[in-house]
C-alpha atoms as a PDB file:
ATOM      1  CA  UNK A   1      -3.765 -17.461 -27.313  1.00  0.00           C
ATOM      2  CA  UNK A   2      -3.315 -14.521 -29.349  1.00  0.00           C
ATOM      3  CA  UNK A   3      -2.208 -10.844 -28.288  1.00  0.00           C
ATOM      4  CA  UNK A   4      -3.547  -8.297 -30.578  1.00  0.00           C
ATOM      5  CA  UNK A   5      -2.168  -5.006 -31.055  1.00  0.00           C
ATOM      6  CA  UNK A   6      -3.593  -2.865 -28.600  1.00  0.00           C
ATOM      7  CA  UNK A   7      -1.647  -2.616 -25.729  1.00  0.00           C
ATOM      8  CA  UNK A   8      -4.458  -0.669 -23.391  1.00  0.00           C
ATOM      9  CA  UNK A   9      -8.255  -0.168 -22.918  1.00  0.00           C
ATOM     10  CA  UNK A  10     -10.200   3.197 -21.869  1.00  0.00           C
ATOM     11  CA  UNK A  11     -12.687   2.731 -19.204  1.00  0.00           C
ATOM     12  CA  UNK A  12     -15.508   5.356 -18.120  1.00  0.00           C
ATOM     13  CA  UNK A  13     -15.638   4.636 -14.508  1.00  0.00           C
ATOM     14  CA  UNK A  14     -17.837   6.165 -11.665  1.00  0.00           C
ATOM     15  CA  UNK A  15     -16.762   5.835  -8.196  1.00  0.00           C
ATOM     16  CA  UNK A  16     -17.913   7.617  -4.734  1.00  0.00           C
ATOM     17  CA  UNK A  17     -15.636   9.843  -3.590  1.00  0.00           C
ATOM     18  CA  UNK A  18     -14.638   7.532  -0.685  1.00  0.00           C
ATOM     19  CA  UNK A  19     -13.111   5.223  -3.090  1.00  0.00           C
ATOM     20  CA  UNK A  20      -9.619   5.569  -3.733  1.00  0.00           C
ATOM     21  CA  UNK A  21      -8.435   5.373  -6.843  1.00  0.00           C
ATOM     22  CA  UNK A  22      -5.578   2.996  -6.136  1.00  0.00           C
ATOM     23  CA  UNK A  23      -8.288   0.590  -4.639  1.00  0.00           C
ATOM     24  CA  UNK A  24     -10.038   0.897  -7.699  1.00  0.00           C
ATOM     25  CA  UNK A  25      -7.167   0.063  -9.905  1.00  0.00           C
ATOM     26  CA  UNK A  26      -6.161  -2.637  -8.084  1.00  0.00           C
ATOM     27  CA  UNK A  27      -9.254  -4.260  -8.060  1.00  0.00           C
ATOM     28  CA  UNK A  28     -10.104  -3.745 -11.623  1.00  0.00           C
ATOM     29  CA  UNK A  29      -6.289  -5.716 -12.648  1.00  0.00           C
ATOM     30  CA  UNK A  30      -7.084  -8.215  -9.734  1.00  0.00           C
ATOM     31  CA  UNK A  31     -10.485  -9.459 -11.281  1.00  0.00           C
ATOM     32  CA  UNK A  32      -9.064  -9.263 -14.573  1.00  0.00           C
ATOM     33  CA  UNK A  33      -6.433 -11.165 -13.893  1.00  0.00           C
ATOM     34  CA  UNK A  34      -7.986 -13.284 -12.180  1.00  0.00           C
ATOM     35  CA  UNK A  35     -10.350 -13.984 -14.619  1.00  0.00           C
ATOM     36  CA  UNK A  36      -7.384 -14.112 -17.568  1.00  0.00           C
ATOM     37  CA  UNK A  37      -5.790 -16.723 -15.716  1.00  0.00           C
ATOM     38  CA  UNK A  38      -8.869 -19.188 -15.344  1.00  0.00           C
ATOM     39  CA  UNK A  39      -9.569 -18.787 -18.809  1.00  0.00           C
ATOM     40  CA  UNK A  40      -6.038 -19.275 -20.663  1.00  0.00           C
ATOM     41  CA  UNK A  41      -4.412 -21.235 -17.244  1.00  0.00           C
ATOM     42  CA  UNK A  42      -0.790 -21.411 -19.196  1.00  0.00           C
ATOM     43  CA  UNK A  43      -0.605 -17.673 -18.565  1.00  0.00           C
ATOM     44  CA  UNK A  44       0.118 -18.646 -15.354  1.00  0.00           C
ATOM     45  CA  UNK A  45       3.785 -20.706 -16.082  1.00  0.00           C
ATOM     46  CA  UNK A  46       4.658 -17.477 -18.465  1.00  0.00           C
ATOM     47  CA  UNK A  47       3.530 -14.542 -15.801  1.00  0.00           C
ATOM     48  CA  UNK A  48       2.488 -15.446 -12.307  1.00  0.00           C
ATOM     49  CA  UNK A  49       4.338 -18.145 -10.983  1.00  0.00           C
ATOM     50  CA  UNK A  50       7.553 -16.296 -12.324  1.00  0.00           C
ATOM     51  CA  UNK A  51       9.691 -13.346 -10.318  1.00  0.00           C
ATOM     52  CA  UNK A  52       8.783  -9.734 -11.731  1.00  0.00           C
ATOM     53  CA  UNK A  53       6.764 -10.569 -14.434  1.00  0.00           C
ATOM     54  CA  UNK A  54       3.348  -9.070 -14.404  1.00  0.00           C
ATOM     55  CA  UNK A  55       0.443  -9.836 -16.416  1.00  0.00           C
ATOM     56  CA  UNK A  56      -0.933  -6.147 -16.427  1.00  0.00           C
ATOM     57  CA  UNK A  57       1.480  -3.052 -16.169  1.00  0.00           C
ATOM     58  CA  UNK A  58       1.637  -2.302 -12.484  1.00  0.00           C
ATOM     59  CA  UNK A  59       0.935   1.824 -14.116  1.00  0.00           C
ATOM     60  CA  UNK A  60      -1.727   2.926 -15.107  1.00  0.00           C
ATOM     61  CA  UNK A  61      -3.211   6.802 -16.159  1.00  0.00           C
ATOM     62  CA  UNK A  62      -6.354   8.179 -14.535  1.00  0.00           C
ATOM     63  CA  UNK A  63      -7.919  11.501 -15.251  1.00  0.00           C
ATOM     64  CA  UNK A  64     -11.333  13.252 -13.726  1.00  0.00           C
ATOM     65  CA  UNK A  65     -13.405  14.566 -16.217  1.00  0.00           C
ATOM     66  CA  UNK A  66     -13.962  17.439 -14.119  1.00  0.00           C
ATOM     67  CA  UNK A  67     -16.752  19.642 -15.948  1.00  0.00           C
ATOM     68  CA  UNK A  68     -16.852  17.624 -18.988  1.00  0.00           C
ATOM     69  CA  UNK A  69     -20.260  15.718 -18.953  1.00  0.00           C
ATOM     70  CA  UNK A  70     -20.334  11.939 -19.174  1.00  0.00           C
ATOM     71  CA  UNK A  71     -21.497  11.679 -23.067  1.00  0.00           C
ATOM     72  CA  UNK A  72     -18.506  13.873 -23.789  1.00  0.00           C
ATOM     73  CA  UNK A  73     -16.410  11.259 -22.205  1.00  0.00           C
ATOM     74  CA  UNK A  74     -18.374   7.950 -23.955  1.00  0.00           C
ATOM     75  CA  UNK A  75     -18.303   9.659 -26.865  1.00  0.00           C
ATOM     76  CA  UNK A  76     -14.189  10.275 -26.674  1.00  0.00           C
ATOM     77  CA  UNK A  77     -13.671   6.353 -25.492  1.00  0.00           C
ATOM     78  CA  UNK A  78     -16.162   5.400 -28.927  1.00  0.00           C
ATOM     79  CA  UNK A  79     -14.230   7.431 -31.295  1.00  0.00           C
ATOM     80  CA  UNK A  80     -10.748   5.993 -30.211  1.00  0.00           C
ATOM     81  CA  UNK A  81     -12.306   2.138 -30.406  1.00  0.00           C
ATOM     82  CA  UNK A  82     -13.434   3.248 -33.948  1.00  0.00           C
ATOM     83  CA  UNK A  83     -10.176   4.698 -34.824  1.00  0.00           C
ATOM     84  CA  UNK A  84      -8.304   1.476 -33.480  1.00  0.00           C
ATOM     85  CA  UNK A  85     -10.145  -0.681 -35.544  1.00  0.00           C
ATOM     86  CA  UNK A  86      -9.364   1.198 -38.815  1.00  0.00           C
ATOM     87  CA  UNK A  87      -5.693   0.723 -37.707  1.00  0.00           C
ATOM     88  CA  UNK A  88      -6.096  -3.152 -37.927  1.00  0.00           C
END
């Protein structure tokens, strides 16, 4: 397995109000981890079967967009994927 040089992702997420955003979060590293560790299993002896190691950071940032509209948004998350990739 290789680790590339981005240490993050942007997501555009849309969630009902009764949806905390903690529950959100943890569900969205859950799954992912989840699904990380059935694909590449030795993750597991380096990360979860060891005392304070995480896979994921246990932070993460989360911002409304408020009164920006949704393309704004897309369009933001698009032109940092772009600009990572001329990095590389």
């Amino acid at each position: 397995m290789e680790i590339g040089k981005d240490d993050h992702i942007h997501l555009l997420v849309s969630a009902p109000p009764k949806l905390s955003v903690t529950n959100i979060m943890r569900w969205l590293k859950g799954i992912s981890a989840w699904h990380l560790f059935r694909e590449c299993p030795e993750l597991q002896t380096s990360y979860w079967k060891k005392q304070g190691r995480h896979l994921l950071s246990p932070s993460y940032y989360v911002e409304s967009i408020g009164s920006v509209n949704e393309q704004a948004v897309a369009k933001y998350i698009d032109d940092q994927r772009k600009k990572e990739v001329k990095l590389e």
